[in-house]
N, C-alpha and C. Protein backbone atom coordinates (compact mmCIF):
# COMPACT_ATOMS: atom_id res chain seq x y z
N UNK A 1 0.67 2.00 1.91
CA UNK A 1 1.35 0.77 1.51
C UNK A 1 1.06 0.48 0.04
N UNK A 2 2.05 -0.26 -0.36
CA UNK A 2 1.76 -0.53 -2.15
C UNK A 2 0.91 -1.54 -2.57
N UNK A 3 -0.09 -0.90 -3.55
CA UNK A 3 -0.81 -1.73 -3.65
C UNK A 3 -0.67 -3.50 -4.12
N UNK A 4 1.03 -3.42 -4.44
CA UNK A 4 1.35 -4.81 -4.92
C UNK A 4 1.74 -5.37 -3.60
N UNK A 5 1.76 -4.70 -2.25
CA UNK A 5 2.14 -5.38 -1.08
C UNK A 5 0.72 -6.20 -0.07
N UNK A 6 0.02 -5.06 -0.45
CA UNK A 6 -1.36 -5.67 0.06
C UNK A 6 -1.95 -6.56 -0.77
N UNK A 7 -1.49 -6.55 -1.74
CA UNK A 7 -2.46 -8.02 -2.72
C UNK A 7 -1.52 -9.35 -2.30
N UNK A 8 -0.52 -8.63 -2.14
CA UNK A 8 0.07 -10.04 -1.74
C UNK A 8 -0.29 -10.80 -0.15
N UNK A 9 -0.31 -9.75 0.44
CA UNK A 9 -0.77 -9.97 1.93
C UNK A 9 -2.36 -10.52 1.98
N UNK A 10 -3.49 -10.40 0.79
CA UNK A 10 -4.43 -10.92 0.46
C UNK A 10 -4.49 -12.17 0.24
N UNK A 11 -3.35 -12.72 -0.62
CA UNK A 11 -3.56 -13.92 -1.38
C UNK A 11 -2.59 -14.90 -0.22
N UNK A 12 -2.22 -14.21 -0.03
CA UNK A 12 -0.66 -15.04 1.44
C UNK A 12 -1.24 -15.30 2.97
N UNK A 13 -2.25 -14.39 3.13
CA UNK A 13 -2.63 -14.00 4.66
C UNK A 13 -3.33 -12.93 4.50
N UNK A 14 -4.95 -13.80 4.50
CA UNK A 14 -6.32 -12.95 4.26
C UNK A 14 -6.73 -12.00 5.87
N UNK A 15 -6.26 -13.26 7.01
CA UNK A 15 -6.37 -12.35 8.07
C UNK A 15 -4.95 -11.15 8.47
N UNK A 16 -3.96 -10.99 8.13
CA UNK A 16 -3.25 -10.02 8.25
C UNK A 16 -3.80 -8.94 7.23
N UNK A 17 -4.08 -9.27 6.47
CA UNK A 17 -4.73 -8.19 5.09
C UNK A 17 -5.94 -6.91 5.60
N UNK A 18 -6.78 -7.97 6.52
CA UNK A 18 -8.13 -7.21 7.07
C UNK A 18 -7.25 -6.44 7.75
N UNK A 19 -6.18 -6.75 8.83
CA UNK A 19 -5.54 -5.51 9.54
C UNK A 19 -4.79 -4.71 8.97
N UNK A 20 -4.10 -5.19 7.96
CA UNK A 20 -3.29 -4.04 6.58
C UNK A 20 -4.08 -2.69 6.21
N UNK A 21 -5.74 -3.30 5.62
CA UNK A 21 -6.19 -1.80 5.49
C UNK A 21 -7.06 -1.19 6.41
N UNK A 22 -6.75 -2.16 7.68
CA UNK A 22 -7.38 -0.99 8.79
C UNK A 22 -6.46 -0.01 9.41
N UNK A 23 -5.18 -0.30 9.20
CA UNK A 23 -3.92 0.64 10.11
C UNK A 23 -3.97 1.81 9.08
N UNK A 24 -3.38 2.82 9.61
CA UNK A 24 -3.01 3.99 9.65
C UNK A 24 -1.80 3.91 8.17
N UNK A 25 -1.64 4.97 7.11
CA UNK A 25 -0.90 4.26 6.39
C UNK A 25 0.40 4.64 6.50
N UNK A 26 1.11 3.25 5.86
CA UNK A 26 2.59 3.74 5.91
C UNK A 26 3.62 4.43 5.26
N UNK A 27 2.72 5.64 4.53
CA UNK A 27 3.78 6.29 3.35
C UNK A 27 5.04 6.91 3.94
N UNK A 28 4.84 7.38 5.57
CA UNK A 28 6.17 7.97 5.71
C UNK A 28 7.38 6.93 6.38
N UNK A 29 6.89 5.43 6.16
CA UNK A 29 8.04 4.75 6.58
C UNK A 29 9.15 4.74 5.79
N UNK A 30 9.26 5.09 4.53
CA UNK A 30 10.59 5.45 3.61
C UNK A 30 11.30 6.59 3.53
N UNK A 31 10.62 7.66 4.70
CA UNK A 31 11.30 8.83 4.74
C UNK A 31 12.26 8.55 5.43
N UNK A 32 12.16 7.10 6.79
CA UNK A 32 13.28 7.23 7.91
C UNK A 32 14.22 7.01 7.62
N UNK A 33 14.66 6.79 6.54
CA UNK A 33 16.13 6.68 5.79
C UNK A 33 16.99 7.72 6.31
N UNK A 34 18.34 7.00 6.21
CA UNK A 34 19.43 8.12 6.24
C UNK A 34 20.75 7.29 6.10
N UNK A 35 21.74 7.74 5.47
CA UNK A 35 22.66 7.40 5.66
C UNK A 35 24.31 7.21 6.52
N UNK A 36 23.74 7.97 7.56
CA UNK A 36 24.76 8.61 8.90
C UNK A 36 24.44 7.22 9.95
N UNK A 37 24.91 5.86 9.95
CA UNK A 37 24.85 4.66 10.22
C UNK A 37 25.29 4.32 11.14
N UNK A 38 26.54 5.05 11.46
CA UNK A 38 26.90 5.38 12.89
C UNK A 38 26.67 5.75 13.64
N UNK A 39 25.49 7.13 13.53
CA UNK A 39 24.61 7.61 14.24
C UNK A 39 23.33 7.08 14.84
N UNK A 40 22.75 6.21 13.50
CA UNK A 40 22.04 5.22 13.87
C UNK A 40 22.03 4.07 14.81
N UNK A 41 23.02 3.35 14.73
CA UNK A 41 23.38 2.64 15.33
C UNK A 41 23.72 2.61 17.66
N UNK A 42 24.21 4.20 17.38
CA UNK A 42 24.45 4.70 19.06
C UNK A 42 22.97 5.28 19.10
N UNK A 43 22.01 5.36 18.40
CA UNK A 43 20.67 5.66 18.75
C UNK A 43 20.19 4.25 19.13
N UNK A 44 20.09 3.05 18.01
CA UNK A 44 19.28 1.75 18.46
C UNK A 44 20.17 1.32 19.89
N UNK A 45 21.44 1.48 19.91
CA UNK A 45 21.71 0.80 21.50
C UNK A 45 21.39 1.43 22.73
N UNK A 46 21.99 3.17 22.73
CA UNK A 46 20.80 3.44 23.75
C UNK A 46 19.16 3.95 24.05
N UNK A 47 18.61 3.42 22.93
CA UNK A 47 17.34 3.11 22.95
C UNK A 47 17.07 1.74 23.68
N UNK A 48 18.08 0.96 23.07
CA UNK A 48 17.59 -0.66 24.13
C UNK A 48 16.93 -0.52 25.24
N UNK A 49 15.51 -1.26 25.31
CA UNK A 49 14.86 -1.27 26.81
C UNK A 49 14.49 -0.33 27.09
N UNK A 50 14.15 0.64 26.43
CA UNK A 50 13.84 2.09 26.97
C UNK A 50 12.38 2.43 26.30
N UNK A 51 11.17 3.17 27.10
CA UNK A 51 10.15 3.81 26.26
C UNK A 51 11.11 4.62 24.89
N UNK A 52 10.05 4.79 24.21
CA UNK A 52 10.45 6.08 23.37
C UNK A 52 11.30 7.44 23.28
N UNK A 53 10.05 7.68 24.56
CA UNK A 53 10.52 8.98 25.19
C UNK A 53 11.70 8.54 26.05
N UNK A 54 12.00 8.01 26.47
CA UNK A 54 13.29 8.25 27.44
C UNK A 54 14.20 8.06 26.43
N UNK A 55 14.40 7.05 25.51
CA UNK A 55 15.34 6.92 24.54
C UNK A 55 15.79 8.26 23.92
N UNK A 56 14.70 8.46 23.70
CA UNK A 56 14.82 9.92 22.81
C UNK A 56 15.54 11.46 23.61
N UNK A 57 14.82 11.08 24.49
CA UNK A 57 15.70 12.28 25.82
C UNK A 57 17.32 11.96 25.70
N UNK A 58 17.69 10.65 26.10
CA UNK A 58 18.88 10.31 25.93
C UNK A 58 19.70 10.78 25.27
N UNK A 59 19.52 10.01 24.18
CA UNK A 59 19.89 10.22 22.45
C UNK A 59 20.52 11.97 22.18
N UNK A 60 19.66 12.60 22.70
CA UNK A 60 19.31 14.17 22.38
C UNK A 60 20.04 14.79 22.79
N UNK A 61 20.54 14.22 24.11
CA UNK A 61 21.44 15.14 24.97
C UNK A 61 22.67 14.07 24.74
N UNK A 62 23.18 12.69 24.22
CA UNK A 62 24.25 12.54 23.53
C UNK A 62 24.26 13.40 22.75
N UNK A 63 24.25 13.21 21.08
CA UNK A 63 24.09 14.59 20.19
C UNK A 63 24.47 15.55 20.24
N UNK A 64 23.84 16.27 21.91
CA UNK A 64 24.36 17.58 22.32
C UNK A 64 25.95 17.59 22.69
N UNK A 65 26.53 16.47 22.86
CA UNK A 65 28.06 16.79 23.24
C UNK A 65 28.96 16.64 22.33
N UNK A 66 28.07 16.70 21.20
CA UNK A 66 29.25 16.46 19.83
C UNK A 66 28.52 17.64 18.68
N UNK A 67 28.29 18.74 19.44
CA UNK A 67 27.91 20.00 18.47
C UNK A 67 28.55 20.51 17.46
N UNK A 68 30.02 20.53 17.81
CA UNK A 68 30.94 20.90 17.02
C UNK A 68 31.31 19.99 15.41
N UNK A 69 31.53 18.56 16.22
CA UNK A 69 32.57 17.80 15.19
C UNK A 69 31.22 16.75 14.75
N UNK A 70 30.30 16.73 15.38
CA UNK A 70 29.00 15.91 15.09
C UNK A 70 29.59 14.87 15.83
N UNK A 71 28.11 13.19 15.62
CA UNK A 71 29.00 12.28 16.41
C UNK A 71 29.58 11.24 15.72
N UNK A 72 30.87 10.92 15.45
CA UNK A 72 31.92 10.03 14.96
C UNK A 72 32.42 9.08 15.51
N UNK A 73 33.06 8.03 15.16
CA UNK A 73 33.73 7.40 15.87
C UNK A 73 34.88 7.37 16.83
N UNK A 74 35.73 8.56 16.30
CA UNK A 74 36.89 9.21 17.18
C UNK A 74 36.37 9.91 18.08
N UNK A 75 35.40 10.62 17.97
CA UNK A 75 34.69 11.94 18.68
C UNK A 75 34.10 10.63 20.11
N UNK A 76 33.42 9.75 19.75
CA UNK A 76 32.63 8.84 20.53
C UNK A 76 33.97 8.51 21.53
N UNK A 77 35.11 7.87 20.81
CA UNK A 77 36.31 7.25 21.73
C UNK A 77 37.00 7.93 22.47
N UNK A 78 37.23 9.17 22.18
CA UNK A 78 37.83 10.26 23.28
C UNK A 78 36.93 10.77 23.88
N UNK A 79 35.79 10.58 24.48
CA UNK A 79 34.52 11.16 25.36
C UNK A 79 34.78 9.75 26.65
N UNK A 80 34.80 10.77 27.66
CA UNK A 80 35.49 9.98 29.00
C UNK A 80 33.84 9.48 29.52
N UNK A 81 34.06 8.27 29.95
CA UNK A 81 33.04 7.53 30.40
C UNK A 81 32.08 8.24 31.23
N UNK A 82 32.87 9.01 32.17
CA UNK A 82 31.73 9.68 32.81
C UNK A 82 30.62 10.68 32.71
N UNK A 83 31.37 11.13 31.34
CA UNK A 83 30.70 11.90 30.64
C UNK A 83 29.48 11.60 29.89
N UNK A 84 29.58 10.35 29.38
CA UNK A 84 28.42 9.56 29.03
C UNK A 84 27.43 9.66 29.51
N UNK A 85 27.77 9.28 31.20
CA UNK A 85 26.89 8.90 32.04
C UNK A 85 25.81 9.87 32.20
N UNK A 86 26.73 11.06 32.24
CA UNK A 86 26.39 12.14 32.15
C UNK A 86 24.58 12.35 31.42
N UNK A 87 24.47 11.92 30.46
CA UNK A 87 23.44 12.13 29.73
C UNK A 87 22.69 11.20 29.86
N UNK A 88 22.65 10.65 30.38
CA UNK A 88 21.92 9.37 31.39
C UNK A 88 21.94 7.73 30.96
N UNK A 89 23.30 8.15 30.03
CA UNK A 89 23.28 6.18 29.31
C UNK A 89 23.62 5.22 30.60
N UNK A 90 23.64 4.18 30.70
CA UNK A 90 23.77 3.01 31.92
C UNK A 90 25.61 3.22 31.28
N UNK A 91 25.91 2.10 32.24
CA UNK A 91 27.49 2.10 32.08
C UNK A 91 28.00 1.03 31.28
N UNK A 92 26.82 -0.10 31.21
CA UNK A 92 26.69 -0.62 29.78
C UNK A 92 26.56 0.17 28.60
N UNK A 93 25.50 0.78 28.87
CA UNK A 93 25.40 1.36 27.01
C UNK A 93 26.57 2.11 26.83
N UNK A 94 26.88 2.77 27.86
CA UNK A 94 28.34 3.84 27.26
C UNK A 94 29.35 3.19 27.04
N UNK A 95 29.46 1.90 27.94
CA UNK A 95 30.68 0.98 26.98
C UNK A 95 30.65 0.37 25.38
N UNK A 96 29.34 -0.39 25.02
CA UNK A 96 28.30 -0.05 24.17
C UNK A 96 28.82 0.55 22.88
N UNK A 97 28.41 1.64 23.02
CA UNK A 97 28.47 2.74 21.80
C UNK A 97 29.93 3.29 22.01
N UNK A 98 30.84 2.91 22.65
CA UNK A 98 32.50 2.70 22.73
C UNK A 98 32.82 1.55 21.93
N UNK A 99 31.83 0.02 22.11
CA UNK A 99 32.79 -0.81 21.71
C UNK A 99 32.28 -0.93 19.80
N UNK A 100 31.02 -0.12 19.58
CA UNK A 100 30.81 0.34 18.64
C UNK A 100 31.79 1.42 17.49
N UNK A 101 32.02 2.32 18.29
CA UNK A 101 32.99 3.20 17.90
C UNK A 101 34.29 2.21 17.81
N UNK A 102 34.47 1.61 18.65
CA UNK A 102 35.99 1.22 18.06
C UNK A 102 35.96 0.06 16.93
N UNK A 103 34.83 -0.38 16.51
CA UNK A 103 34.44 -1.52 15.24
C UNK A 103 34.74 -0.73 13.95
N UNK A 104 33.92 0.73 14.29
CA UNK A 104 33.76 1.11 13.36
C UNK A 104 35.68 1.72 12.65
N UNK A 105 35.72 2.37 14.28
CA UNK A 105 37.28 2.76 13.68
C UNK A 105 38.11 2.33 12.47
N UNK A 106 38.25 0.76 13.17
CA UNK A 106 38.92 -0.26 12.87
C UNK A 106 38.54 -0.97 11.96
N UNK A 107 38.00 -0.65 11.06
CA UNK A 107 37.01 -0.95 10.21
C UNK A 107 36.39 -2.61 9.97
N UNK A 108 36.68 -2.85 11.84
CA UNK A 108 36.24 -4.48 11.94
C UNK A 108 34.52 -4.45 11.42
N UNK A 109 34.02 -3.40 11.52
CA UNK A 109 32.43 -3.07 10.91
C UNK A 109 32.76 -1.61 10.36
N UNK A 110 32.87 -2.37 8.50
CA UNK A 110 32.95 -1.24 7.57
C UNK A 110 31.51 -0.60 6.99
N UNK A 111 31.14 0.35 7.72
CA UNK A 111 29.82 0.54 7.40
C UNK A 111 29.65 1.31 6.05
N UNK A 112 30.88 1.54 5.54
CA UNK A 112 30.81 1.99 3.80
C UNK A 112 30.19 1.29 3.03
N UNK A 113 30.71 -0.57 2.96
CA UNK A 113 29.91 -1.78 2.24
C UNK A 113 28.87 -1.89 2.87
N UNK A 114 28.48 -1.68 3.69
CA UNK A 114 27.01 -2.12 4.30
C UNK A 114 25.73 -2.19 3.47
N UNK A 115 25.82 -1.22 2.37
CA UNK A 115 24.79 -1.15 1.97
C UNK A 115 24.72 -2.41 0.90
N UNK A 116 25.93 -3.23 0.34
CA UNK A 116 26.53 -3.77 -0.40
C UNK A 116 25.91 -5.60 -0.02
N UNK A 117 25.97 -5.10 1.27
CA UNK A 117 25.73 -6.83 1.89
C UNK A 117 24.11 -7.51 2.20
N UNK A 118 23.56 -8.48 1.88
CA UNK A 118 22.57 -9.49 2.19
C UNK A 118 22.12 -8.59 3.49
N UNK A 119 20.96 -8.88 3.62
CA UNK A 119 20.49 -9.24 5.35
C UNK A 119 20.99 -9.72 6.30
N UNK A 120 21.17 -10.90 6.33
CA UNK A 120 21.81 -12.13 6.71
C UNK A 120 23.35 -11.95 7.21
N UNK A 121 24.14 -11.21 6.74
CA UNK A 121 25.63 -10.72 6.76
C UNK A 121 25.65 -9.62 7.86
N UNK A 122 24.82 -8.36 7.01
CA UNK A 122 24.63 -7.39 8.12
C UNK A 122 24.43 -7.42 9.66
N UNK A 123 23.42 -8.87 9.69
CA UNK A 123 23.22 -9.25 10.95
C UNK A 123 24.36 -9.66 11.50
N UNK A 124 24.71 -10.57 11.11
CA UNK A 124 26.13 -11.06 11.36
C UNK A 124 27.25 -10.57 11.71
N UNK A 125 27.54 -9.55 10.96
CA UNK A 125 27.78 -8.63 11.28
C UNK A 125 28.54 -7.76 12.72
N UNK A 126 27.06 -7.03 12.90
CA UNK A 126 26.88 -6.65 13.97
C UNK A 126 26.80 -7.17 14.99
N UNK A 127 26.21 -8.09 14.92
CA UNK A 127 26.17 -8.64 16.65
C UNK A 127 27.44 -9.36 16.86
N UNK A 128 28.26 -9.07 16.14
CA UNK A 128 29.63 -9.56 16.93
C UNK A 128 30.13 -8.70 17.92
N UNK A 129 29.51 -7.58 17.61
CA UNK A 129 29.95 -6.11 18.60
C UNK A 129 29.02 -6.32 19.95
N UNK A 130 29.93 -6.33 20.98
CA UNK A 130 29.02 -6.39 22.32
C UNK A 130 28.22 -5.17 22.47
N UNK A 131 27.31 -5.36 22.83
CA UNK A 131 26.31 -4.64 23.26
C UNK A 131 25.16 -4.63 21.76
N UNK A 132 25.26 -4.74 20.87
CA UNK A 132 24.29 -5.41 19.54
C UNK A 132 23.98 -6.61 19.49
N UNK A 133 22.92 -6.66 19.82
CA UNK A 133 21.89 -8.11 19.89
C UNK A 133 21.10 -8.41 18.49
N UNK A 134 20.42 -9.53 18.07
CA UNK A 134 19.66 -9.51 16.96
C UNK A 134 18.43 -8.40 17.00
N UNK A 135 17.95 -8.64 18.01
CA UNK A 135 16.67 -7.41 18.10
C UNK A 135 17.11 -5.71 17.36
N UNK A 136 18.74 -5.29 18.36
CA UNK A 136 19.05 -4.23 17.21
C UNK A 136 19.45 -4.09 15.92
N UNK A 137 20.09 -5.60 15.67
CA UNK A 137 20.32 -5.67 14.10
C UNK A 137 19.06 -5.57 13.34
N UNK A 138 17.94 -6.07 14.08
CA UNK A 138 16.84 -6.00 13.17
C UNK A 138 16.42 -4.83 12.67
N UNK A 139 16.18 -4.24 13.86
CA UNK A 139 15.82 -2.93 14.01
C UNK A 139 16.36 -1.82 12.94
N UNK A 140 17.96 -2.26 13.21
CA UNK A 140 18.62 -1.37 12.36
C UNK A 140 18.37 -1.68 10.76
N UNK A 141 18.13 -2.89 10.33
CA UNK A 141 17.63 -3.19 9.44
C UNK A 141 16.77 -2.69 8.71
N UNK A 142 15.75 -2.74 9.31
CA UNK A 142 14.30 -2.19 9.09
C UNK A 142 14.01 -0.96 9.09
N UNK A 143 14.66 0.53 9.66
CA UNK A 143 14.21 1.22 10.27
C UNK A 143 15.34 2.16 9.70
N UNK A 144 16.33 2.06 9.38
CA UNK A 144 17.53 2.63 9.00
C UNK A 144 18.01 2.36 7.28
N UNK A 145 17.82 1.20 7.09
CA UNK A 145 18.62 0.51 6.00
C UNK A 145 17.03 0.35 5.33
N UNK A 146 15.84 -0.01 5.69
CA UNK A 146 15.00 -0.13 5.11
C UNK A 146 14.76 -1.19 3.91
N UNK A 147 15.45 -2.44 4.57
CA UNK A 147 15.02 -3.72 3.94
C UNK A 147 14.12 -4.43 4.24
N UNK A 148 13.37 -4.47 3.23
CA UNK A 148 11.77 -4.71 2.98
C UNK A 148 11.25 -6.05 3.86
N UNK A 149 11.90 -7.11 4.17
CA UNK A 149 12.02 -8.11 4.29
C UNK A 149 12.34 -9.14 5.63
N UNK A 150 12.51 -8.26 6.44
CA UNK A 150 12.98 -8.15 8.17
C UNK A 150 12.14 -8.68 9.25
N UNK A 151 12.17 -9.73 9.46
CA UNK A 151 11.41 -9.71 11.03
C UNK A 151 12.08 -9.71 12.16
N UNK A 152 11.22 -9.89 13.59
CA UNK A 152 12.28 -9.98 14.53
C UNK A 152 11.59 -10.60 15.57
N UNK A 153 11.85 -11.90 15.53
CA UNK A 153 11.13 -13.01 16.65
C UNK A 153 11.26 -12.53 17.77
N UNK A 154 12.26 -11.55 18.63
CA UNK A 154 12.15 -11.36 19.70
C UNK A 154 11.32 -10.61 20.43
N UNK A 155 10.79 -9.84 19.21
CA UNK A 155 10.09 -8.19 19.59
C UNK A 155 8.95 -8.62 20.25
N UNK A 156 8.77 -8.19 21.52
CA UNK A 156 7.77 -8.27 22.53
C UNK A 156 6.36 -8.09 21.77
N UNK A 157 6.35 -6.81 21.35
CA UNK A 157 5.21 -6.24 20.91
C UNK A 157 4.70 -6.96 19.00
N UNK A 158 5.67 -7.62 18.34
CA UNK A 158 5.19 -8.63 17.14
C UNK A 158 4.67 -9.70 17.83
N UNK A 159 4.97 -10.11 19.21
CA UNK A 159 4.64 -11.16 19.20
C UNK A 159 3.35 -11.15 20.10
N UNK A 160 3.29 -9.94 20.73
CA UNK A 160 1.76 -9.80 21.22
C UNK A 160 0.60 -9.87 20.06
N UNK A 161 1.28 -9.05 19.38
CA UNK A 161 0.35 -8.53 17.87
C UNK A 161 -0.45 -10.17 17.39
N UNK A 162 0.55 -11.17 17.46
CA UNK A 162 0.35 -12.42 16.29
C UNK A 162 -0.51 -12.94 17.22
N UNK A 163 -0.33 -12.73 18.73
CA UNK A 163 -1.47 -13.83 19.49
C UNK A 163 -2.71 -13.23 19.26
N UNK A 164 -2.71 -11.60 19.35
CA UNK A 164 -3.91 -10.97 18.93
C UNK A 164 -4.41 -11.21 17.44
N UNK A 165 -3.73 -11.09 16.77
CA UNK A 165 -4.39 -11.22 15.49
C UNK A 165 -5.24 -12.68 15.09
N UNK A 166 -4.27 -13.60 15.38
CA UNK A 166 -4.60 -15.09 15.21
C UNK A 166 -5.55 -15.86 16.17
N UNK A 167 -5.87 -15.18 17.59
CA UNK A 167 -6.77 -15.34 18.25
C UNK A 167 -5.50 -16.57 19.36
N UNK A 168 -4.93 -16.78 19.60
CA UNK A 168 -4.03 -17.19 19.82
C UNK A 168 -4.08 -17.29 21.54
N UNK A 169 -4.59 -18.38 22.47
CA UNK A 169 -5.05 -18.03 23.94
C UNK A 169 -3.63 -18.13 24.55
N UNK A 170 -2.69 -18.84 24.05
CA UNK A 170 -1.18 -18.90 24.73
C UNK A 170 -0.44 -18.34 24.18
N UNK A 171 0.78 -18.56 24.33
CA UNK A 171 1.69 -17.62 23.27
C UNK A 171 2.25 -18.21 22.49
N UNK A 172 2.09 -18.37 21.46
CA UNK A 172 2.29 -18.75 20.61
C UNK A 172 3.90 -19.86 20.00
N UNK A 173 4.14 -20.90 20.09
CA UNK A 173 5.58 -21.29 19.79
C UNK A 173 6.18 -20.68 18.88
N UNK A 174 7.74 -20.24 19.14
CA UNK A 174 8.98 -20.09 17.96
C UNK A 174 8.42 -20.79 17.12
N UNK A 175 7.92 -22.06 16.88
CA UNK A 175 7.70 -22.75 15.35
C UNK A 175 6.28 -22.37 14.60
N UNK A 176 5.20 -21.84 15.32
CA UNK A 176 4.37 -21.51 15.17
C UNK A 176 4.19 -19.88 14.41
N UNK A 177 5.49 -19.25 15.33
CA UNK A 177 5.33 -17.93 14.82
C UNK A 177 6.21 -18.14 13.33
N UNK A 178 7.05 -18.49 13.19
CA UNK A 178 7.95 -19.04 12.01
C UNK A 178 7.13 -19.52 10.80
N UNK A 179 6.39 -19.92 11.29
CA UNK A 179 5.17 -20.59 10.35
C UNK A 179 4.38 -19.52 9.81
N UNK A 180 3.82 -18.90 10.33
CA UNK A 180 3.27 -17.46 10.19
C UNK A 180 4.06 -16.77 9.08
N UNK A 181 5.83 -16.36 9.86
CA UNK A 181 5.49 -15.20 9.18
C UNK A 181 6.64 -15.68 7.79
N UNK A 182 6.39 -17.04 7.79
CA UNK A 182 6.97 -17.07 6.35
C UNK A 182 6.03 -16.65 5.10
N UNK A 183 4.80 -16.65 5.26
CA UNK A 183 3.90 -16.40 4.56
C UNK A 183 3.76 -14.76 3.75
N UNK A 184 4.65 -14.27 4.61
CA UNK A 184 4.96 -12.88 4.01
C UNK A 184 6.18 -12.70 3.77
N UNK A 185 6.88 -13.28 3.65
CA UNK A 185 7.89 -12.93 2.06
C UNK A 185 7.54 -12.34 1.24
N UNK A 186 8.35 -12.13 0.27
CA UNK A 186 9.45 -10.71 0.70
C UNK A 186 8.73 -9.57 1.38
N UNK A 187 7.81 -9.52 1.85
CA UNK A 187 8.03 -8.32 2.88
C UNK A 187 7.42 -8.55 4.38
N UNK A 188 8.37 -9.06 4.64
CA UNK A 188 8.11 -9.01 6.37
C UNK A 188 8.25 -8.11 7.30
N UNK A 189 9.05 -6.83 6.58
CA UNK A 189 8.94 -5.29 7.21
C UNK A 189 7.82 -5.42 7.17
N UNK A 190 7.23 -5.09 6.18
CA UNK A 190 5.82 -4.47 6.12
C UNK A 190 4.77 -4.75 6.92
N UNK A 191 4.76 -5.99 6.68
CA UNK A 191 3.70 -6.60 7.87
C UNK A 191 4.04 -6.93 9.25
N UNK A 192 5.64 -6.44 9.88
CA UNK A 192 6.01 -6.22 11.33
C UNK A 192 5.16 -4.50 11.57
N UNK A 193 5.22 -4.01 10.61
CA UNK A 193 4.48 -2.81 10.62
C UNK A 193 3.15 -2.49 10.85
N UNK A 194 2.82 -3.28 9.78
CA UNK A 194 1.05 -3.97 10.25
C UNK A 194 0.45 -4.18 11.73
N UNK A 195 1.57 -5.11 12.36
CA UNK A 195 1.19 -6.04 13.20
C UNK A 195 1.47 -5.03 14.74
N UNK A 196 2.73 -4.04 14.41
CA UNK A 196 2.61 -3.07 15.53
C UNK A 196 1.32 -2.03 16.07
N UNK A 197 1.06 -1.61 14.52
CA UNK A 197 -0.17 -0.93 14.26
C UNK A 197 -1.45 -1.61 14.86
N UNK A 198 -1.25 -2.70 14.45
CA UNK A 198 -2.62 -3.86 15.02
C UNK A 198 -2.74 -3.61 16.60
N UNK A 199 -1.50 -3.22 17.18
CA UNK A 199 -2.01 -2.92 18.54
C UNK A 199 -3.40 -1.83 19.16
N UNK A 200 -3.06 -0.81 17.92
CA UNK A 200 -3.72 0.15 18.43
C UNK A 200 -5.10 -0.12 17.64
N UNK A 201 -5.18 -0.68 16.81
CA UNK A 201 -6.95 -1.27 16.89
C UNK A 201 -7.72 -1.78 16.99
N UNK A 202 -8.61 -1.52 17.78
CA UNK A 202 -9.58 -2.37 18.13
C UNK A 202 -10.27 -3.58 16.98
């Protein structure tokens, strides 16, 4: 992590800081970049709700049915539902990453400007498309697009992190956690990063 991110996490939030340089570091979180957004995107939905590993099984063997032409939006819309299923998406997600594909078609979600737009928009965005919730806009945010600045109130596991960190015996209120993590501006990636990591140490 940069050293201008942890001084700030010092002077902003002395107890997130102690867990900043105890985690594991994050130099390869800027490799996960890519620009194939469409691809991204039918990865974060059928990942929804899923371990890792099953997501990833999923994912892998979608992929596999678009060897030829890769996976596109046309390629996604002429693939017959059952075929989906096929690779073990629910019959939600395969509608899903259909009603995705046809945003994108239609360029009701022009993912060319994307890179062009706020946070705030992007989100917006997307979750007009059924089956994209804020949790995946975030996600996609953070993890894809790699804006520094991202949190995501819903995430099970940030919000375990904050009761752990803060010593926290209940769970903590929406206004409470809000309170928190305004304190890390501009980078609230970073320290959702932190705070995942915080799981794994003691």
């Amino acid at each position: 992590m940069d050293k201008e991110i942890l001084e700030h996490f010092r002077n902003k939030d002395p107890l997130l800081y102690t867990f900043a340089v105890k985690v594991k570091s994050l130099t390869h979180y800027k490799k996960g970049g890519t620009k194939n957004y469409f691809l991204r995107l039918c990865r974060e939905i059928i990942s929804q709700q899923l371990s890792t590993a099953a997501g990833d099984t999923i994912f892998t063997r979608f992929t596999k049915l678009y060897k030829t032409e890769g996976v596109n939006p046309k390629a996604v819309l002429s693939t017959p539902h059952e075929k989906l299923l096929s690779v073990g998406m629910s019959n939600s997600k395969a509608r899903y990453v259909k009603n995705l594909a046809a945003a994108v078609q239609n360029k009701t979600l022009d993912l060319d400007r994307i890179d062009e737009m706020p946070d705030a928009k992007i989100k917006q965005e997307l979750v007009k498309i059924k089956g994209i919730g804020p949790w995946t806009a975030e996600m996609f945010l953070m993890f894809t697009l790699l804006r520094p600045d991202v949190f995501s109130p819903g995430d099970l596991g940030l919000r375990k992190a904050i009761k752990k960190i803060y010593g926290f015996k209940k769970d903590p209120s929406p206004r409470t956690i809000s309170r928190i993590v305004s304190k890390w501006a501009p980078y609230r990636t970073y320290a959702s990063l932190v705070l995942w990591q915080s799981l794994e140490v003691v």
